[in-house]
Protein backbone atom coordinates (compact mmCIF):
# COMPACT_ATOMS: atom_id res chain seq x y z
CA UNK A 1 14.33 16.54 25.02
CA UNK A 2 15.12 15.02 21.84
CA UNK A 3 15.84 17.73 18.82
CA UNK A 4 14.45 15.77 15.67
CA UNK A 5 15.78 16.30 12.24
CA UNK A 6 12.93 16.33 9.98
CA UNK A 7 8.91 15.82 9.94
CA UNK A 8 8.01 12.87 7.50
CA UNK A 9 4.78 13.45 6.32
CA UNK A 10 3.12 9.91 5.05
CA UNK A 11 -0.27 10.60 3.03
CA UNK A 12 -2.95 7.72 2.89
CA UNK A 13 -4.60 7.77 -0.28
CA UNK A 14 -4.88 11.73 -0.37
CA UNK A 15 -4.46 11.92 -4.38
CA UNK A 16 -3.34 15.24 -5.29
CA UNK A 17 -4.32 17.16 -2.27
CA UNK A 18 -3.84 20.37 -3.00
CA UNK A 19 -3.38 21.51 0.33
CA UNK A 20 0.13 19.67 0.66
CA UNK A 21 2.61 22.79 -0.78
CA UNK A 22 1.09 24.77 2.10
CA UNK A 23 0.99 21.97 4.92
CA UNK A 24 5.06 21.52 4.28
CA UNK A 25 5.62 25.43 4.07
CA UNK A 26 3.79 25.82 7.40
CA UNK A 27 5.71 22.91 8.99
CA UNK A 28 9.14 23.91 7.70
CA UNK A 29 8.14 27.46 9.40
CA UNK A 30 6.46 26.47 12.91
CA UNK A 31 9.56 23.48 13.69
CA UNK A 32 12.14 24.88 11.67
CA UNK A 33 12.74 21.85 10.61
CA UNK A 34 13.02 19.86 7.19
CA UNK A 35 9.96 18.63 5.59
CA UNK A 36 9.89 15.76 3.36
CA UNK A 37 6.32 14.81 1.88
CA UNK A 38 6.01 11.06 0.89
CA UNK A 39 4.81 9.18 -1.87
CA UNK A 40 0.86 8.60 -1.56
CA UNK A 41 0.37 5.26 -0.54
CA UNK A 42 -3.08 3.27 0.77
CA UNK A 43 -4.60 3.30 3.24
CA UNK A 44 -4.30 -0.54 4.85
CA UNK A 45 -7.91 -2.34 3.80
CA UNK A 46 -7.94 -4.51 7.84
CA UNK A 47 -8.28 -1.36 9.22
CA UNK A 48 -11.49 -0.63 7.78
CA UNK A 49 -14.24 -1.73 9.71
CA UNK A 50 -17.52 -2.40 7.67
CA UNK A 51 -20.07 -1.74 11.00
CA UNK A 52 -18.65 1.91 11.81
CA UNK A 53 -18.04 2.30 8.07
CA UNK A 54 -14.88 4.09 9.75
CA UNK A 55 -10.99 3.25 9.92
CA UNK A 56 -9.38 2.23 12.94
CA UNK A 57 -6.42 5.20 14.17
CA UNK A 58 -4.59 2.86 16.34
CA UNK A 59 -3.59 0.69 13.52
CA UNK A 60 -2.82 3.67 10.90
CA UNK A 61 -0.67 4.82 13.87
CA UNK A 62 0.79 0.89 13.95
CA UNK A 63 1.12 1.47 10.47
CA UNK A 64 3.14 4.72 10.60
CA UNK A 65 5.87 2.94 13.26
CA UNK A 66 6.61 0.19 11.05
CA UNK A 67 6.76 2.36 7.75
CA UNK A 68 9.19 5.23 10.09
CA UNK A 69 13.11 4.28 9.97
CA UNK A 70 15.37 5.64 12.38
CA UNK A 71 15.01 8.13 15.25
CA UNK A 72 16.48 11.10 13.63
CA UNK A 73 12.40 12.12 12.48
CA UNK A 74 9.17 12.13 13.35
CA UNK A 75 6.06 10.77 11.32
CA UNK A 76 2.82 12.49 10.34
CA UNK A 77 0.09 10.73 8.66
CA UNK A 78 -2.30 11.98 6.64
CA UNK A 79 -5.48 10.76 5.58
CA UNK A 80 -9.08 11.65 4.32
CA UNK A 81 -10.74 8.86 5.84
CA UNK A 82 -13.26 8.71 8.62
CA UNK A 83 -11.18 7.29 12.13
CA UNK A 84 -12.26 6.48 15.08
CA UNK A 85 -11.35 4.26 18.31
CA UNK A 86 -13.08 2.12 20.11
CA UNK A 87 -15.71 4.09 22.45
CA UNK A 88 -15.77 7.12 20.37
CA UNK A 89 -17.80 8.27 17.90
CA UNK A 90 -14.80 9.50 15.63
CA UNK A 91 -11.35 11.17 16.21
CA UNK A 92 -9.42 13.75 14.53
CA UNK A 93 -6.40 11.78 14.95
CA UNK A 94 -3.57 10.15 17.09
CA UNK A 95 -0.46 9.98 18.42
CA UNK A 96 2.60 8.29 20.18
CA UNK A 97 5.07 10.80 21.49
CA UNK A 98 7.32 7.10 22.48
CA UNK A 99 7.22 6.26 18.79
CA UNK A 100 7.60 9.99 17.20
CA UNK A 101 4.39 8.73 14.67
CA UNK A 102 0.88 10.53 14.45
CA UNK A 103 -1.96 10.72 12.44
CA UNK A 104 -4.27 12.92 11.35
CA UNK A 105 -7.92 12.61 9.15
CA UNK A 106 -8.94 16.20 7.61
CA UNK A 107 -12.52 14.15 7.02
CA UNK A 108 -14.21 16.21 9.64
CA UNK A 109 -12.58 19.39 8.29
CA UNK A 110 -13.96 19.23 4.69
């Protein structure tokens, strides 16, 4: 099993979250790990879709690959927007243990 250096945490258009001191503290804890938050960046307008009024995961988690350098770290995305995949109402997030990327929506949460 691969030992990873660090959790990158990439926020989609969370703002000043105020949850994020305490996400990184738990991280660094649990993994014992480094924990570098990103810059806030947006989440990608084609993967809204205007029928579910919902953003699609898989391509947040497409996303998160091509934004992820290297193989030293793993990727967690973060997002308050409503996702969902085809054949479900909604998820909570997803993942690709191949890729090291993930992503999460706290929309259900709030």
């Amino acid at each position: 099993m691969q030992r990873f250096e660090m959790i990158a945490i990439q926020p989609f258009s969370m703002g000043k979250w105020e949850f994020k001191t305490a996400l990184v503290t738990a991280l660094e804890e649990i993994f014992k790990i480094s924990v570098c938050y990103q810059p806030d960046i947006p989440v990608p307008p084609d993967t809204y879709n205007a029928n579910r009024g919902q953003y699609r995961a898989r391509e947040l988690l497409e996303e998160l690959t091509r934004i992820k350098t290297g193989n030293s770290h793993v990727i967690l995305g973060i997002t308050k927007v409503d996702l969902y995949e085809p054949e479900l109402n909604f998820v909570f997030g997803l993942a690709s243990a191949y890729e090291g990327a993930s992503v999460i929506s706290i929309r259900r949460h709030e």
